[in-house]
C-alpha atoms as a PDB file:
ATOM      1  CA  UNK A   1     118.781 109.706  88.614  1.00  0.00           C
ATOM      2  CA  UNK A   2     115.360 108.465  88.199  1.00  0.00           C
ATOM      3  CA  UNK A   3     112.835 111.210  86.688  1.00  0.00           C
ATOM      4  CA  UNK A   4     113.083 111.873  83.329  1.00  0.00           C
ATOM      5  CA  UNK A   5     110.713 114.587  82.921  1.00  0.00           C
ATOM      6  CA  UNK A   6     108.173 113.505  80.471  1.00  0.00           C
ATOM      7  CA  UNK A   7     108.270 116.725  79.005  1.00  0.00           C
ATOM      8  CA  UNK A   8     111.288 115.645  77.134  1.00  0.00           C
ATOM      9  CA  UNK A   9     110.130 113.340  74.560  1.00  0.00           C
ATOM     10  CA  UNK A  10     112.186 111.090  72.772  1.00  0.00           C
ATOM     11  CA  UNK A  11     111.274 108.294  70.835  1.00  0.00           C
ATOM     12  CA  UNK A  12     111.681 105.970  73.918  1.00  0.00           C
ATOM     13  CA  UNK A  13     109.167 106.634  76.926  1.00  0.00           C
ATOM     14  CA  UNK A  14     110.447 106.054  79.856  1.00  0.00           C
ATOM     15  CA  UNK A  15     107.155 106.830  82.070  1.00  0.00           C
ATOM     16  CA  UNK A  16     104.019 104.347  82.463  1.00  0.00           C
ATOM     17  CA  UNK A  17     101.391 105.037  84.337  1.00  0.00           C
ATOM     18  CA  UNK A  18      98.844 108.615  85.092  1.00  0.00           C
ATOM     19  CA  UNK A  19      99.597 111.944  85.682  1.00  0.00           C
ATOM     20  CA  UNK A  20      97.065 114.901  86.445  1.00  0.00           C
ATOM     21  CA  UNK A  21      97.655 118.236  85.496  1.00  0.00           C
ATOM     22  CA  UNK A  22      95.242 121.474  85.313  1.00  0.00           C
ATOM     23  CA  UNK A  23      94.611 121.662  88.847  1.00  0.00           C
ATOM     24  CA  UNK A  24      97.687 122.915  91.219  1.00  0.00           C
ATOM     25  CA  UNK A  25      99.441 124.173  92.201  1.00  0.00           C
ATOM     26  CA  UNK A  26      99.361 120.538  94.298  1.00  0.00           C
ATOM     27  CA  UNK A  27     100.872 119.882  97.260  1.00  0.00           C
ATOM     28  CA  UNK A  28     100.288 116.349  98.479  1.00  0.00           C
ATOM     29  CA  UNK A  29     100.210 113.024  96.246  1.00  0.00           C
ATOM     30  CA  UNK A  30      99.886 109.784  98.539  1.00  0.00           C
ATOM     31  CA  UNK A  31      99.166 105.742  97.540  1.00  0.00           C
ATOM     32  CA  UNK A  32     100.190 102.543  97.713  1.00  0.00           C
ATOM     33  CA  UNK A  33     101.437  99.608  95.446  1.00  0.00           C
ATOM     34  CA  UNK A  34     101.861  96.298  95.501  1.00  0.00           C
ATOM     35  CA  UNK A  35     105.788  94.873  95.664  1.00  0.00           C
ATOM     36  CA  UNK A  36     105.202  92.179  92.625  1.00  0.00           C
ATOM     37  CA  UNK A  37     107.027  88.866  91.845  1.00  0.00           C
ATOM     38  CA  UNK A  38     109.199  89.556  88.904  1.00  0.00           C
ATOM     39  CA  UNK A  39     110.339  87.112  86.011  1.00  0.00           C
ATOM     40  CA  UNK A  40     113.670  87.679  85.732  1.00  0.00           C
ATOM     41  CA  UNK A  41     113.790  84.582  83.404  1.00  0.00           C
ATOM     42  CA  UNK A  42     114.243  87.029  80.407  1.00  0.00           C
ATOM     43  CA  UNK A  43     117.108  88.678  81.740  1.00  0.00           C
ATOM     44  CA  UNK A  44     118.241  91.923  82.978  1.00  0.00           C
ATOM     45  CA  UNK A  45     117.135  95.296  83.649  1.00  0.00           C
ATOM     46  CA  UNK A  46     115.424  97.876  86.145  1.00  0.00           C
ATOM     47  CA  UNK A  47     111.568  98.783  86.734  1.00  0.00           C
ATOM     48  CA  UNK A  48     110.964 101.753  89.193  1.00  0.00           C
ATOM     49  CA  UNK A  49     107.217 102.652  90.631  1.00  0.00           C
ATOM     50  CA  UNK A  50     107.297 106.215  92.382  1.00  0.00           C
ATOM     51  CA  UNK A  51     104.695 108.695  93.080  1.00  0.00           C
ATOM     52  CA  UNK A  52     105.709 112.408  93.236  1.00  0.00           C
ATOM     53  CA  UNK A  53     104.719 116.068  92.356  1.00  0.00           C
ATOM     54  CA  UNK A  54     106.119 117.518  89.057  1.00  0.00           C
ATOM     55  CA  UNK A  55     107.943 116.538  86.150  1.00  0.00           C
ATOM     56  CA  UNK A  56     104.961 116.096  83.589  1.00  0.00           C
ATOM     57  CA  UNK A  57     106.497 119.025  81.323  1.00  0.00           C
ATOM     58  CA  UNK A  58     108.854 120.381  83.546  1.00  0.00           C
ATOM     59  CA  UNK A  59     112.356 119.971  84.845  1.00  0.00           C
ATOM     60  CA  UNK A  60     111.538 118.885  88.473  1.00  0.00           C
ATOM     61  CA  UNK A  61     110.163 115.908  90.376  1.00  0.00           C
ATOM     62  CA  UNK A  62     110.106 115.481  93.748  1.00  0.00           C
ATOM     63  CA  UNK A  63     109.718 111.837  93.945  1.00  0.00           C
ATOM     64  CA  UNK A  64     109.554 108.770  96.225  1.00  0.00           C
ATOM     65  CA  UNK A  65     109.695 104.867  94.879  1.00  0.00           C
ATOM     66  CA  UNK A  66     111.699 101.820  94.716  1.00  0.00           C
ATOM     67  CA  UNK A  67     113.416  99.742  92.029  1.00  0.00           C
ATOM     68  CA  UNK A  68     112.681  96.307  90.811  1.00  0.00           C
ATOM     69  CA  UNK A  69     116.030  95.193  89.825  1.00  0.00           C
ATOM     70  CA  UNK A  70     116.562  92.042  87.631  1.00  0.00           C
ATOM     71  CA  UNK A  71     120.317  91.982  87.453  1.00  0.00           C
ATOM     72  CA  UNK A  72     123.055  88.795  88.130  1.00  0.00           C
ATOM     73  CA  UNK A  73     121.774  85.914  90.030  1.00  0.00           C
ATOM     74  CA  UNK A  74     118.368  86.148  87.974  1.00  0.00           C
ATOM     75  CA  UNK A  75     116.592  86.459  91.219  1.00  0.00           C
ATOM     76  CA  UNK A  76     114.460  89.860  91.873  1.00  0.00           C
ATOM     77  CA  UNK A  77     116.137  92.933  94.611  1.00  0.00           C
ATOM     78  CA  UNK A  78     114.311  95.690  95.763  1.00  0.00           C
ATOM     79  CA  UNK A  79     115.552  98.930  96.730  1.00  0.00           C
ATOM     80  CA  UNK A  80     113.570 102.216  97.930  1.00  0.00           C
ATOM     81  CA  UNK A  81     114.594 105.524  97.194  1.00  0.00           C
ATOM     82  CA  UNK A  82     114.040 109.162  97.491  1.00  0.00           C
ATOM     83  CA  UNK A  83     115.087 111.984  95.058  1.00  0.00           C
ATOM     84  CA  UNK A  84     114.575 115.560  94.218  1.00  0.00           C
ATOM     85  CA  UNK A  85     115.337 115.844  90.368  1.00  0.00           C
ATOM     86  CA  UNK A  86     117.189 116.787  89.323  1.00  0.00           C
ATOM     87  CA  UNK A  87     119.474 115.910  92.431  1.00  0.00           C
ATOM     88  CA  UNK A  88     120.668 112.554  92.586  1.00  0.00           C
ATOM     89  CA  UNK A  89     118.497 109.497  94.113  1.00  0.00           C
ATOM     90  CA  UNK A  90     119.435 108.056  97.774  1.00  0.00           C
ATOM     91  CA  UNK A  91     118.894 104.749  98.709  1.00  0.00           C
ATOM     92  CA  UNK A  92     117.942 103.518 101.706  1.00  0.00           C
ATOM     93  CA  UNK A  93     118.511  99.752 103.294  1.00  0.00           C
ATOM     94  CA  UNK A  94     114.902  99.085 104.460  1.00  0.00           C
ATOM     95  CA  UNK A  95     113.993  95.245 103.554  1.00  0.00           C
ATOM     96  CA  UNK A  96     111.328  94.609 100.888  1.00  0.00           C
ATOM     97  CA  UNK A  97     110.070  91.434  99.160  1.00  0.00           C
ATOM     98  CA  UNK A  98     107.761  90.684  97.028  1.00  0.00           C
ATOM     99  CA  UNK A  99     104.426  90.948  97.811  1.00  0.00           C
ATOM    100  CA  UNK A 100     104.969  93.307 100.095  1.00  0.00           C
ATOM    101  CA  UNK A 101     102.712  96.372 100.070  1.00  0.00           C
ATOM    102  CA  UNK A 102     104.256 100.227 100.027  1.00  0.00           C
ATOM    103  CA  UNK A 103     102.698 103.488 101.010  1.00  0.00           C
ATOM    104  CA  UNK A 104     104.592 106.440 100.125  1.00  0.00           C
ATOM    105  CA  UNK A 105     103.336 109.992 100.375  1.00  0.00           C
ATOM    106  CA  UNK A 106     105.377 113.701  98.911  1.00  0.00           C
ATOM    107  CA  UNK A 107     104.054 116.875 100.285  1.00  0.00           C
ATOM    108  CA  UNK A 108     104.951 120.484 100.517  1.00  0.00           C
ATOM    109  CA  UNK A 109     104.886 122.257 103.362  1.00  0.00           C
ATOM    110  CA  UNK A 110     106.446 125.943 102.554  1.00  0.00           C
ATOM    111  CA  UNK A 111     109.809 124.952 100.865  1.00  0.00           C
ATOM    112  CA  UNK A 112     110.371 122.257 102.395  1.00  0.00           C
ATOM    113  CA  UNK A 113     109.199 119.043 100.789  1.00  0.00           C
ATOM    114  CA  UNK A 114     108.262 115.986 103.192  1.00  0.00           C
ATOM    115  CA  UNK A 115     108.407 112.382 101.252  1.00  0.00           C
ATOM    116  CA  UNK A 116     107.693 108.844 103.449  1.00  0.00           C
ATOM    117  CA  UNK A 117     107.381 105.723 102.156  1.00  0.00           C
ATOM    118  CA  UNK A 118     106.719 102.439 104.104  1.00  0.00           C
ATOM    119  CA  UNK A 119     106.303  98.913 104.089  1.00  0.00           C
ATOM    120  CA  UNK A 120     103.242  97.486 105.891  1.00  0.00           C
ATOM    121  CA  UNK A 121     104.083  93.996 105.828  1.00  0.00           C
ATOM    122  CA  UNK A 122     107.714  94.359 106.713  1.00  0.00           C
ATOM    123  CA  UNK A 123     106.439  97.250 109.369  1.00  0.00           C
ATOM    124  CA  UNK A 124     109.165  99.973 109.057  1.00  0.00           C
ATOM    125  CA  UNK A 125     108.289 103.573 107.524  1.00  0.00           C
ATOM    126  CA  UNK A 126     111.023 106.583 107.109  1.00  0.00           C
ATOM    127  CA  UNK A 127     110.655 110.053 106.612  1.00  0.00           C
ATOM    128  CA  UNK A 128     113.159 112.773 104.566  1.00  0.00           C
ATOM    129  CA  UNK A 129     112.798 115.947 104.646  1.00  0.00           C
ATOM    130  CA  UNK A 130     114.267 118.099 101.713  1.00  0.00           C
ATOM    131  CA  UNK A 131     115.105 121.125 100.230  1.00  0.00           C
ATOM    132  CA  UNK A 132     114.897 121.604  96.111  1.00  0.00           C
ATOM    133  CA  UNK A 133     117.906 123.013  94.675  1.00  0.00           C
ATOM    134  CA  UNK A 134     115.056 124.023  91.731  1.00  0.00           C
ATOM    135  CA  UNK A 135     112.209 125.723  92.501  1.00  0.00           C
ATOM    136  CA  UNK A 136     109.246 123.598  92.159  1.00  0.00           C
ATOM    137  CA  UNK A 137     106.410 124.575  89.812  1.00  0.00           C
ATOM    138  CA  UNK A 138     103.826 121.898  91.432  1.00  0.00           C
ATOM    139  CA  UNK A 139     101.631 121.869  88.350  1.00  0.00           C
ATOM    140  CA  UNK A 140     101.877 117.746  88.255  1.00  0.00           C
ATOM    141  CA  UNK A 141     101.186 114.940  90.022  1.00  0.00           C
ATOM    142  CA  UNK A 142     101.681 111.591  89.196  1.00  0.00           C
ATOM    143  CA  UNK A 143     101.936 107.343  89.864  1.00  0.00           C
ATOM    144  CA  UNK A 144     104.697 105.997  87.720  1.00  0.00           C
ATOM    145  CA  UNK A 145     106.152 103.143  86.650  1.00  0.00           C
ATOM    146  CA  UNK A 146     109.467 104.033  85.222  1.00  0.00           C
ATOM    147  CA  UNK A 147     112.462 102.859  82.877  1.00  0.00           C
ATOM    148  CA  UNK A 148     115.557 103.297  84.687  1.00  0.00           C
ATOM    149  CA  UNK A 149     119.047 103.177  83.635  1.00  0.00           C
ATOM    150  CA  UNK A 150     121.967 104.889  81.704  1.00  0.00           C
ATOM    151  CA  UNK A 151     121.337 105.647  77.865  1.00  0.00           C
ATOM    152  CA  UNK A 152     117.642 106.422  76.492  1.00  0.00           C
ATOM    153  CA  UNK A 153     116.660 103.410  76.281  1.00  0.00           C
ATOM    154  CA  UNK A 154     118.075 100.889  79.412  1.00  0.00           C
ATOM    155  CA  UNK A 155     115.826  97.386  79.973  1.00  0.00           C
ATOM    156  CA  UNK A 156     112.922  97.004  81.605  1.00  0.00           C
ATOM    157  CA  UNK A 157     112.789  94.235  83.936  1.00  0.00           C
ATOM    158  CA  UNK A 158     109.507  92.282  83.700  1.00  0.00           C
ATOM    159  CA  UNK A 159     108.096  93.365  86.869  1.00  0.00           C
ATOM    160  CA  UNK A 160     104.366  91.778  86.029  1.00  0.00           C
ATOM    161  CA  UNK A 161     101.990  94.112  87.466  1.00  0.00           C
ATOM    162  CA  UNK A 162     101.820  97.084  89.859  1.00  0.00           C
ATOM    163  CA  UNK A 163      98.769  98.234  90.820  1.00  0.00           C
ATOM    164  CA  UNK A 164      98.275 101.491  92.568  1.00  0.00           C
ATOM    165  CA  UNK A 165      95.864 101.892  94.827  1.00  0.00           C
ATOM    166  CA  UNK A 166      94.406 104.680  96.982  1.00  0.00           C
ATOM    167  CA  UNK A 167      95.883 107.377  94.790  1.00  0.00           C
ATOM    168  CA  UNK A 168      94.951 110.941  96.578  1.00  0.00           C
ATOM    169  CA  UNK A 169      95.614 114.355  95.201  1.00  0.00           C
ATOM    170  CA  UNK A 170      95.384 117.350  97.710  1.00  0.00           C
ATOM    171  CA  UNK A 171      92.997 115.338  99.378  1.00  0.00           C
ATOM    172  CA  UNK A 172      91.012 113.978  95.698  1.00  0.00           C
ATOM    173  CA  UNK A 173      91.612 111.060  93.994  1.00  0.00           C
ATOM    174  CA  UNK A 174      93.735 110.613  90.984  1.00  0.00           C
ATOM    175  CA  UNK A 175      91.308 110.579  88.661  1.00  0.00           C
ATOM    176  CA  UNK A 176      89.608 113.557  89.956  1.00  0.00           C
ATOM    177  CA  UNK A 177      92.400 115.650  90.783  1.00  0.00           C
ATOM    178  CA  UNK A 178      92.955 117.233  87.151  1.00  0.00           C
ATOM    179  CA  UNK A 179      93.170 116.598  83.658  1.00  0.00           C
ATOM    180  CA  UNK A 180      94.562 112.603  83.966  1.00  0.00           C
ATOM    181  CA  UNK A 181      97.476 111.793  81.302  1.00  0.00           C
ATOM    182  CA  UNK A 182      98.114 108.041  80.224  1.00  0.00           C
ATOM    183  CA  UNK A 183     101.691 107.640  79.691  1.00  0.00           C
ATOM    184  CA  UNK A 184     102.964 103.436  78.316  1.00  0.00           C
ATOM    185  CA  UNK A 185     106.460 102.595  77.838  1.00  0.00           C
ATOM    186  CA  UNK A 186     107.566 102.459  74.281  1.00  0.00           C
ATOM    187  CA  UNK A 187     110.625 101.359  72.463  1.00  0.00           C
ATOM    188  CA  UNK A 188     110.247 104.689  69.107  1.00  0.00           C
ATOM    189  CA  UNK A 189     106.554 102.973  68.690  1.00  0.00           C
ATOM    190  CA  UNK A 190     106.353  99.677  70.283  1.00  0.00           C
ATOM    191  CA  UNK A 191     104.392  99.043  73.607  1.00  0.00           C
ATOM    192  CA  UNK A 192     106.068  97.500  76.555  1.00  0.00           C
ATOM    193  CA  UNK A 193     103.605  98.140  79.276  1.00  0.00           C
ATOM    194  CA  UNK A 194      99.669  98.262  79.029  1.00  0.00           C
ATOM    195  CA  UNK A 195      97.896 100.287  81.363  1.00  0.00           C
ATOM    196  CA  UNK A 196      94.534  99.786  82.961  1.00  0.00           C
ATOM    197  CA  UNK A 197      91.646 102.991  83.037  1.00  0.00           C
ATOM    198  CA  UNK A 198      92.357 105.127  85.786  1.00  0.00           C
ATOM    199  CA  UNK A 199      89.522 104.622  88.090  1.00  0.00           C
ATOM    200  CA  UNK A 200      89.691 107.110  90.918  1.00  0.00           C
ATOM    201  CA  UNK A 201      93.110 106.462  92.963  1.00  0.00           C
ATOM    202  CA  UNK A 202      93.630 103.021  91.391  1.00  0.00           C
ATOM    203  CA  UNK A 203      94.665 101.366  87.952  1.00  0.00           C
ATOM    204  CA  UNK A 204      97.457  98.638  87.066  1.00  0.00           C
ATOM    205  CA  UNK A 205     100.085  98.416  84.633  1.00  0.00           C
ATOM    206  CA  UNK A 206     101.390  94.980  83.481  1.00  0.00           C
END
């Protein structure tokens, strides 16, 4: 599973990036990123950039993303993903390379949740519709970067930078769309990703 709410603190964080709250209950989060060239020079480990609704001191996320995956040959994979935390994440076979450019949107529409993501340079785009087993308190929204893996504290591939762009909020931007939350990675103290100021739908994090 991908979402570790970031209401359960640790002293590894697991989420980079913004989240909004104050001003749900949202509905719609939509953006896009850039697929980036990773190093995997310094060996392995998993990066995962989603957008979704929830999960910023909760136990839900309803999520869309895709991993950067630094594992074996020492050449980057890529594979997009849906989930409903805390149900399991499914993968789909879509191809992506780097520097390839994703949309993704997650919206509710009266129970049930509608997530897309596509690829404009590759050209495809698909479209789940889902059910939460939990109900969903829609009181977050957020553009993440995040650690994935088994144990608290799995590698980080280094992924370079992902910059979100066109960030949108029930129809705002990011910034605009709440009270905006900077989350970095950390090993207990230590920084592992630096995070650009949130202006409107768009910041980066190297």
């Amino acid at each position: 599973s991908h979402a570790q709410p970031r209401g359960r603190r640790h002293s590894d964080q697991t989420w980079a990036g913004y989240a909004v709250t104050g001003g749900g209950p949202y509905t719609t989060i939509s953006g896009s990123w850039n697929v980036p060239t990773m190093n995997c020079s310094h060996g392995g480990g998993d990066a995962s950039p989603w957008i979704g609704i929830d999960g910023w001191g909760n136990d839900t996320v309803e999520q869309i993303g895709i991993d950067l995956d630094c594992y074996g040959s020492g050449q980057g994979s890529y594979h997009p993903w849906v989930e409903m935390y805390p149900g399991p994440s499914d993968y789909f076979k879509e191809p992506v390379h780097a520097g390839d450019t994703l949309t993704a949107s997650v919206s509710d529409s009266g129970g049930t949740w509608t997530l897309t993501e596509g690829d404009t340079t590759a050209g495809w785009t698909k479209t789940f519709h889902r059910r939460p087993k939990h109900t969903p308190q829609r009181s977050s929204a957020e553009a993440i970067v995040e650690d994935v893996g088994g144990g608290a504290a799995p590698p980080v591939s280094d992924f370079n930078t992902v910059t979100f762009s066109d960030v949108t909020v029930d129809g705002s931007p990011l910034a605009s769309a709440g009270s905006p939350h900077r989350t970095t990675l950390e090993r207990a103290s230590t920084p592992l990703s630096r995070e650009s100021a949130l202006s409107g739908g768009q910041f980066s994090i190297t």
